[in-house]
Protein backbone atom coordinates (compact mmCIF):
# COMPACT_ATOMS: atom_id res chain seq x y z
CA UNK A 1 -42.48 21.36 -68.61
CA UNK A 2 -39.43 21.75 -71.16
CA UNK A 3 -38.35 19.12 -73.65
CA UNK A 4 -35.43 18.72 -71.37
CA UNK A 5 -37.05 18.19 -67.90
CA UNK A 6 -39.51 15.72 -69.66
CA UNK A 7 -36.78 13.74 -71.01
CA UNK A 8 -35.40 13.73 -67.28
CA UNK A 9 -38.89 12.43 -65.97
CA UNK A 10 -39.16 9.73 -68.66
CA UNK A 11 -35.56 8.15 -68.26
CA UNK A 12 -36.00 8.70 -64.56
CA UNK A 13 -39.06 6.15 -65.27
CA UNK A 14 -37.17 3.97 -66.59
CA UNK A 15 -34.89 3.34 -63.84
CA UNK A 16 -37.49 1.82 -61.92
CA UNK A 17 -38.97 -1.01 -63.80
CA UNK A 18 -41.79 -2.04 -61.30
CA UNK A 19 -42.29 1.90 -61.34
CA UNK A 20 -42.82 2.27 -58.06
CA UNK A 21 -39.54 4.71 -57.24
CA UNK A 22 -37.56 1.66 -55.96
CA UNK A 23 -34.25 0.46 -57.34
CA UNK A 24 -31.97 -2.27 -57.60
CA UNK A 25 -28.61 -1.39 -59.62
CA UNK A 26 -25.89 -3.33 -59.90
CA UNK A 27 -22.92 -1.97 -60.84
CA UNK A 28 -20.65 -3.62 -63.17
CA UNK A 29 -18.14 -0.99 -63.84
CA UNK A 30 -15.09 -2.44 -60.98
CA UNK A 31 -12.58 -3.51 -64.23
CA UNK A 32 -11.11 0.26 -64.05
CA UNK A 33 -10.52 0.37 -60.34
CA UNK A 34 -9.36 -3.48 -59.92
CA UNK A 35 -9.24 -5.33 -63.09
CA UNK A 36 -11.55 -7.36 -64.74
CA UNK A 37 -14.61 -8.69 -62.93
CA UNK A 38 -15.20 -11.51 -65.02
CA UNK A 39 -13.44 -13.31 -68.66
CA UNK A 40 -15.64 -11.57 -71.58
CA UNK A 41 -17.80 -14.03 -72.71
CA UNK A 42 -18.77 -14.85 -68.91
CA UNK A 43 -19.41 -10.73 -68.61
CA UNK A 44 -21.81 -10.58 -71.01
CA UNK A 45 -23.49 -13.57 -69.34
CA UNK A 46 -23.15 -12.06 -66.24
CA UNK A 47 -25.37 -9.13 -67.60
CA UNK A 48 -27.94 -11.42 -68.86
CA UNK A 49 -28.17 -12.82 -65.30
CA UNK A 50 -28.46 -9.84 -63.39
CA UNK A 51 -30.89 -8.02 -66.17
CA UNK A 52 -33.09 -11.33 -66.22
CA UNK A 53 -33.21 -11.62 -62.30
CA UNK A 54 -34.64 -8.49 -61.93
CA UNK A 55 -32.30 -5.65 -61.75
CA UNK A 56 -33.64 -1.89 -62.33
CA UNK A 57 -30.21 -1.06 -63.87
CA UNK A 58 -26.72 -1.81 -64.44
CA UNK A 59 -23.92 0.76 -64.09
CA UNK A 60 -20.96 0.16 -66.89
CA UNK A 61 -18.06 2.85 -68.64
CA UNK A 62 -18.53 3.93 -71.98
CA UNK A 63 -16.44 1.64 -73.80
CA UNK A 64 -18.08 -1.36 -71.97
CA UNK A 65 -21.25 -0.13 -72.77
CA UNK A 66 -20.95 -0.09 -76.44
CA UNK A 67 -20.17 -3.89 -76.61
CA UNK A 68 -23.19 -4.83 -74.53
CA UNK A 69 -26.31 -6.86 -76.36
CA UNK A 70 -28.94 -3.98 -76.64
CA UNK A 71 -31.69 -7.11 -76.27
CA UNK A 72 -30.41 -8.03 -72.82
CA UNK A 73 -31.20 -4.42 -71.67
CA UNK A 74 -35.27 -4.49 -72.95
CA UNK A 75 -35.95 -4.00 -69.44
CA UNK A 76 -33.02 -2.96 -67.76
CA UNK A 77 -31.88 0.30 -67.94
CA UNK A 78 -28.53 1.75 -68.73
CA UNK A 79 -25.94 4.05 -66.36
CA UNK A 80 -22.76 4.98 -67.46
CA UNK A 81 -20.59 5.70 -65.07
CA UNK A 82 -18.13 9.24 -66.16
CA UNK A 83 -15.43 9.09 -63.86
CA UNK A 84 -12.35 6.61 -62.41
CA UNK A 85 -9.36 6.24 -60.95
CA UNK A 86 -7.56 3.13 -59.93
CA UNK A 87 -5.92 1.08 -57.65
CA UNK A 88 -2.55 1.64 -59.35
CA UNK A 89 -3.12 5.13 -58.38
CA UNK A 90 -0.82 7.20 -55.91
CA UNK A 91 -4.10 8.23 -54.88
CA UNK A 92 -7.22 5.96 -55.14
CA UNK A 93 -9.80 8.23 -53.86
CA UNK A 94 -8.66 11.26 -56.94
CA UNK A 95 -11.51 10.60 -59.27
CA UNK A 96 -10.86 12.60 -62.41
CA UNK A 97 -13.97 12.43 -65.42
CA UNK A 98 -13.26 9.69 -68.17
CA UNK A 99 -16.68 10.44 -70.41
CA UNK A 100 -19.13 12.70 -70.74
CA UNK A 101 -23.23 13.01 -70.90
CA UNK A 102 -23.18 13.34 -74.53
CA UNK A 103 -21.40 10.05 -74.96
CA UNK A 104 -24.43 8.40 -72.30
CA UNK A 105 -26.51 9.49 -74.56
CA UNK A 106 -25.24 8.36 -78.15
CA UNK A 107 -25.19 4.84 -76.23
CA UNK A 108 -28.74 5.16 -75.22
CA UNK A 109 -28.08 5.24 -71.16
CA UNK A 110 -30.95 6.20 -69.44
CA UNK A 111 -28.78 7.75 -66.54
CA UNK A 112 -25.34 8.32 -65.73
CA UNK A 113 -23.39 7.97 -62.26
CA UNK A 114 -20.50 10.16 -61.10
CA UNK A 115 -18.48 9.28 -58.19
CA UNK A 116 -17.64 12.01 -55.53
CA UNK A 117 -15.04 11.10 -52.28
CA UNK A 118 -16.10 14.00 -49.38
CA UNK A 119 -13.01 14.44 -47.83
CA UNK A 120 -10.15 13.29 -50.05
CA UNK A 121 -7.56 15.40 -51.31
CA UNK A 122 -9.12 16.35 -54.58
CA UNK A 123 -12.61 16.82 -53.23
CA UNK A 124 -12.82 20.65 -54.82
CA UNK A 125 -11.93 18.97 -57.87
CA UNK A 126 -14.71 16.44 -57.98
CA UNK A 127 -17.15 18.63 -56.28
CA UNK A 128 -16.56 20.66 -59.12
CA UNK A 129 -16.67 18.08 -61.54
CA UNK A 130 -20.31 17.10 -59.85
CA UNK A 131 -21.44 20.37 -60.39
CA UNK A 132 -20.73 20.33 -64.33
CA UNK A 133 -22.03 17.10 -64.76
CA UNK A 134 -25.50 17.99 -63.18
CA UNK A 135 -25.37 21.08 -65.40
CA UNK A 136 -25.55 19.05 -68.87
CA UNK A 137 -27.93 17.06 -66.88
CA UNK A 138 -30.10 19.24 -66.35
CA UNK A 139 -29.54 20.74 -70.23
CA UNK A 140 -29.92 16.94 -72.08
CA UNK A 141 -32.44 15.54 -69.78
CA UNK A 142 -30.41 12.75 -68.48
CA UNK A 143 -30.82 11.34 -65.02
CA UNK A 144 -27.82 12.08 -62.23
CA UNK A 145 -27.12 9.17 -59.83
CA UNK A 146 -24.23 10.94 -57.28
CA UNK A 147 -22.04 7.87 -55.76
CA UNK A 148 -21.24 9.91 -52.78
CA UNK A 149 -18.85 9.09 -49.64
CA UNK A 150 -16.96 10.20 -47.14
CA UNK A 151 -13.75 9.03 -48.01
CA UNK A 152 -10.27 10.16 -47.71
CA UNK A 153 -7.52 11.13 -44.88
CA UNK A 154 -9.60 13.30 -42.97
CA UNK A 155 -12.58 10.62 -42.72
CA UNK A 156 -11.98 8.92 -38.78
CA UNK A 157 -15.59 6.78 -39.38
CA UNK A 158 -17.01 6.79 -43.21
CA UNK A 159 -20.06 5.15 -41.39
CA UNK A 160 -21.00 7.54 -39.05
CA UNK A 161 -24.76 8.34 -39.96
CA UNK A 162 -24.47 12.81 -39.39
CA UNK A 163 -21.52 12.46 -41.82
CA UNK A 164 -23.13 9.89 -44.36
CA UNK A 165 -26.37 12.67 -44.54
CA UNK A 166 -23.85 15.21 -45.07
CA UNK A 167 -22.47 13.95 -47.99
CA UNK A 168 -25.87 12.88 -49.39
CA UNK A 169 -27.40 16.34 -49.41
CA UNK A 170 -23.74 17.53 -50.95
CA UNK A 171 -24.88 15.44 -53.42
CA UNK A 172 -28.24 16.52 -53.70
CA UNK A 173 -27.80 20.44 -53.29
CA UNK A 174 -25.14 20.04 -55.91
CA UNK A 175 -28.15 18.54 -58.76
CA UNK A 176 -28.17 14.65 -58.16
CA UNK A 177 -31.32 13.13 -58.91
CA UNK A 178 -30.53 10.24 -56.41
CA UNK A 179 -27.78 9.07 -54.58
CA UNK A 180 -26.11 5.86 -53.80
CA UNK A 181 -23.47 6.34 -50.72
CA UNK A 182 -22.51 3.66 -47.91
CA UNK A 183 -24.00 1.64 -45.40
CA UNK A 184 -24.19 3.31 -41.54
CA UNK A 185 -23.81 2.16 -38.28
CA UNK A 186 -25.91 0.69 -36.74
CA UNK A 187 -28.10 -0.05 -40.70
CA UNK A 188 -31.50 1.26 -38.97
CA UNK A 189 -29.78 5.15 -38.46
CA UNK A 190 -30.46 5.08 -42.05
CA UNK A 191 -33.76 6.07 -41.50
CA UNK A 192 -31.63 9.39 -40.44
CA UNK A 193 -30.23 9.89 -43.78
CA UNK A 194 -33.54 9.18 -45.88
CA UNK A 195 -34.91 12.20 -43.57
CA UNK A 196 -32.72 14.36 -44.23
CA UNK A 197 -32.40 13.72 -47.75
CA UNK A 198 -34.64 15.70 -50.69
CA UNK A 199 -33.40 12.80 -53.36
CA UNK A 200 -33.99 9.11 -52.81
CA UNK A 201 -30.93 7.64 -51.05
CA UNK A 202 -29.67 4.23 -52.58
CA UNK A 203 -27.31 1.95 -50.36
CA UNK A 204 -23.88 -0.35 -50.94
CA UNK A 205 -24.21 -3.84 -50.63
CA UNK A 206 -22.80 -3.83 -47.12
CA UNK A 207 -19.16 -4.72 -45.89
CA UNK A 208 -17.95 -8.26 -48.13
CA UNK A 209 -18.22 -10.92 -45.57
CA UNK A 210 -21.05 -9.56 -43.51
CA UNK A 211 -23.27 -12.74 -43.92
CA UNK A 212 -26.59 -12.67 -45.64
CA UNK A 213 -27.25 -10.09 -47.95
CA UNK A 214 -31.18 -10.28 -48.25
CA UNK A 215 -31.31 -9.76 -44.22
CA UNK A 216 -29.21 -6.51 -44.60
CA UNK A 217 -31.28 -5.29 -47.71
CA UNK A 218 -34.01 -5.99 -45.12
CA UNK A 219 -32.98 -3.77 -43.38
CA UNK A 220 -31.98 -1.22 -45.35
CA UNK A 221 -35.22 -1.21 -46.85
CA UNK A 222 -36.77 -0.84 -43.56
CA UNK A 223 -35.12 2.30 -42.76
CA UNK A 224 -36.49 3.73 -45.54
CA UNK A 225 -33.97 3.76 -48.49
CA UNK A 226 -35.07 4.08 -51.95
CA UNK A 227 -32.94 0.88 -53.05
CA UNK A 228 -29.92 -0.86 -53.38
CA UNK A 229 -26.49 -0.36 -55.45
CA UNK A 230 -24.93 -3.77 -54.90
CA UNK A 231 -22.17 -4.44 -57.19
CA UNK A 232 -19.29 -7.22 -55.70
CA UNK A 233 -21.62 -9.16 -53.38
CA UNK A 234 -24.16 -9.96 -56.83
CA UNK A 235 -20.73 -10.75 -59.38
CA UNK A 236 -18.66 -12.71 -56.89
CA UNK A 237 -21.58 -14.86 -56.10
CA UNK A 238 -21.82 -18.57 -57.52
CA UNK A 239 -25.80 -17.32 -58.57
CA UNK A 240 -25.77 -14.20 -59.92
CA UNK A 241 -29.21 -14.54 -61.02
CA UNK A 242 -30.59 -16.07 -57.97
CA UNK A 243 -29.20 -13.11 -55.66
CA UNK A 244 -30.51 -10.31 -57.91
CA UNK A 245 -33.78 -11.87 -57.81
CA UNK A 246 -33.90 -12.26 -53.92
CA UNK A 247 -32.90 -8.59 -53.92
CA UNK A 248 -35.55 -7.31 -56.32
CA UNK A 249 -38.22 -8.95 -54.28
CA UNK A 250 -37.70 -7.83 -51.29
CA UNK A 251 -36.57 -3.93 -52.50
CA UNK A 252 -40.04 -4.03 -54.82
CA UNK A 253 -42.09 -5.05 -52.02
CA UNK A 254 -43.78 -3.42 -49.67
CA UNK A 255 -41.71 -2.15 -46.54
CA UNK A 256 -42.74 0.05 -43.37
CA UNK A 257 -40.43 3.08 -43.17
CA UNK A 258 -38.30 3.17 -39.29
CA UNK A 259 -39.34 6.75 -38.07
CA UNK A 260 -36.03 8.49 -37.84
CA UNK A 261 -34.29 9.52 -34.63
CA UNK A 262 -33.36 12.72 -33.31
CA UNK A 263 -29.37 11.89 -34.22
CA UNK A 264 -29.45 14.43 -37.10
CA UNK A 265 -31.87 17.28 -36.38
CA UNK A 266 -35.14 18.01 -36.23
CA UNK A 267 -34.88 20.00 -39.32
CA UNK A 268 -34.31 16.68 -40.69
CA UNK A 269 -37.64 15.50 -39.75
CA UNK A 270 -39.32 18.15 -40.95
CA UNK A 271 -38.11 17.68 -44.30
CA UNK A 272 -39.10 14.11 -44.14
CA UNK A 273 -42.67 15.04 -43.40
CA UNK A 274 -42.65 17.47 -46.67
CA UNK A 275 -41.25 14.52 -48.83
């Protein structure tokens, strides 16, 4: 094994604390796209909360990541997140890179995220972007989380369970080392996705609203996922802390896997048996 690929395996360790390839991140980077999430003495509390509930990892930008207490993060790991746009933008969905994997590392991240919007007008452009980043992945031994979605003006249903496994194994063809995309409908053709996937597929936290979020992480544990990415529904909460923890218990226990349907392919399944 090279120096690299062993640094891969041991960050990739990291991310999941119980080590038992499960994962709860919660990301914390939303200030870019929408402003700030929280006043800056309650974000740093905020951190302490979610680390100290249970999380596997927290997902922040460079800049915010250098301001963090390294002894809130002893067992918590770090993602920093390399690309943004915003809601100011003439185009939302035109992620363009803001940082690089040789920043994550001089901050000590043990991963970093890039964001990828299948079907938006600048999709070459990020796809490309992907491709790079999972390149100096792959050369530093740093961990690839793909935020993958289908997303843009030629998307009719971004939930549509064929098109969510397309973009995941974009993703995963393209070097991710796992993926966090959206929710499908119904939750359960998840189990879909997982099969067709060669990385471990992480979920959103569901549609704001939607009613109980450990009954949906339920579920989306049932189908099979590898985890949760829940960022709004854990720092709009009154209980951070409480919510995290609910989360990690159910996504570190024990779940039996839905067997997938025949929605996708049988290819699918076959891969799934492989895994």
């Amino acid at each position: 094994m090279s120096s690299s690929s062993s640094g891969k395996a041991l960050r990739l360790t990291r991310l999941s604390r119980r080590s038992d390839g499960r994962f709860l991140v919660v990301p914390l980077d939303h200030s870019v796209a929408d402003g700030p999430i929280a006043a800056e003495h309650r974000f740093h509390e905020l951190v302490r909360e979610v680390a100290e509930g249970g999380a596997d990892a927290v997902v922040v930008h460079k800049g915010r990541a250098r301001n963090l207490d390294p002894s809130v993060l002893r067992n918590t790991a770090l993602v920093v997140h390399l690309n943004a746009s915003t809601g100011l933008a003439r185009d939302a969905n035109a992620k363009v890179m803001v940082g690089a994997v040789e920043d994550a590392l001089r901050l000590g991240a043990d991963a970093v995220s890039v964001q990828v919007n299948v079907g938006s007008d600048t999709e070459a452009a990020q796809l490309a972007d992907l491709g790079a980043v999972a390149g100096a992945c792959d050369r530093w031994g740093m961990p690839l989380m793909a935020m993958a979605y289908p997303r843009g003006p030629r998307i009719s249903d971004p939930h549509d369970p064929a098109l969510i496994a397309h973009v995941v194994n974009i993703a995963a063809d393209l070097g991710a080392d796992l993926v966090k995309t959206t929710w499908s409908t119904p939750v359960d053709a998840l189990a879909d996705v997982v099969a067709s996937s060669p990385v471990p597929v992480l979920v959103a936290g569901g549609p704001a609203g939607s009613g109980d979020i450990t009954a949906y992480a339920e579920d989306v544990m049932a189908a099979g996922c590898a985890g949760l990415a829940v960022g709004r529904r854990v720092f709009n909460d009154p209980d951070p802390y409480q919510t995290v923890r609910q989360l990690a218990s159910i996504i570190h226990s024990g779940h039996k896997m839905l067997a997938p349907a025949s929605s996708i392919s049988l290819s699918a399944q076959v891969l799934a048996g492989t895994r």
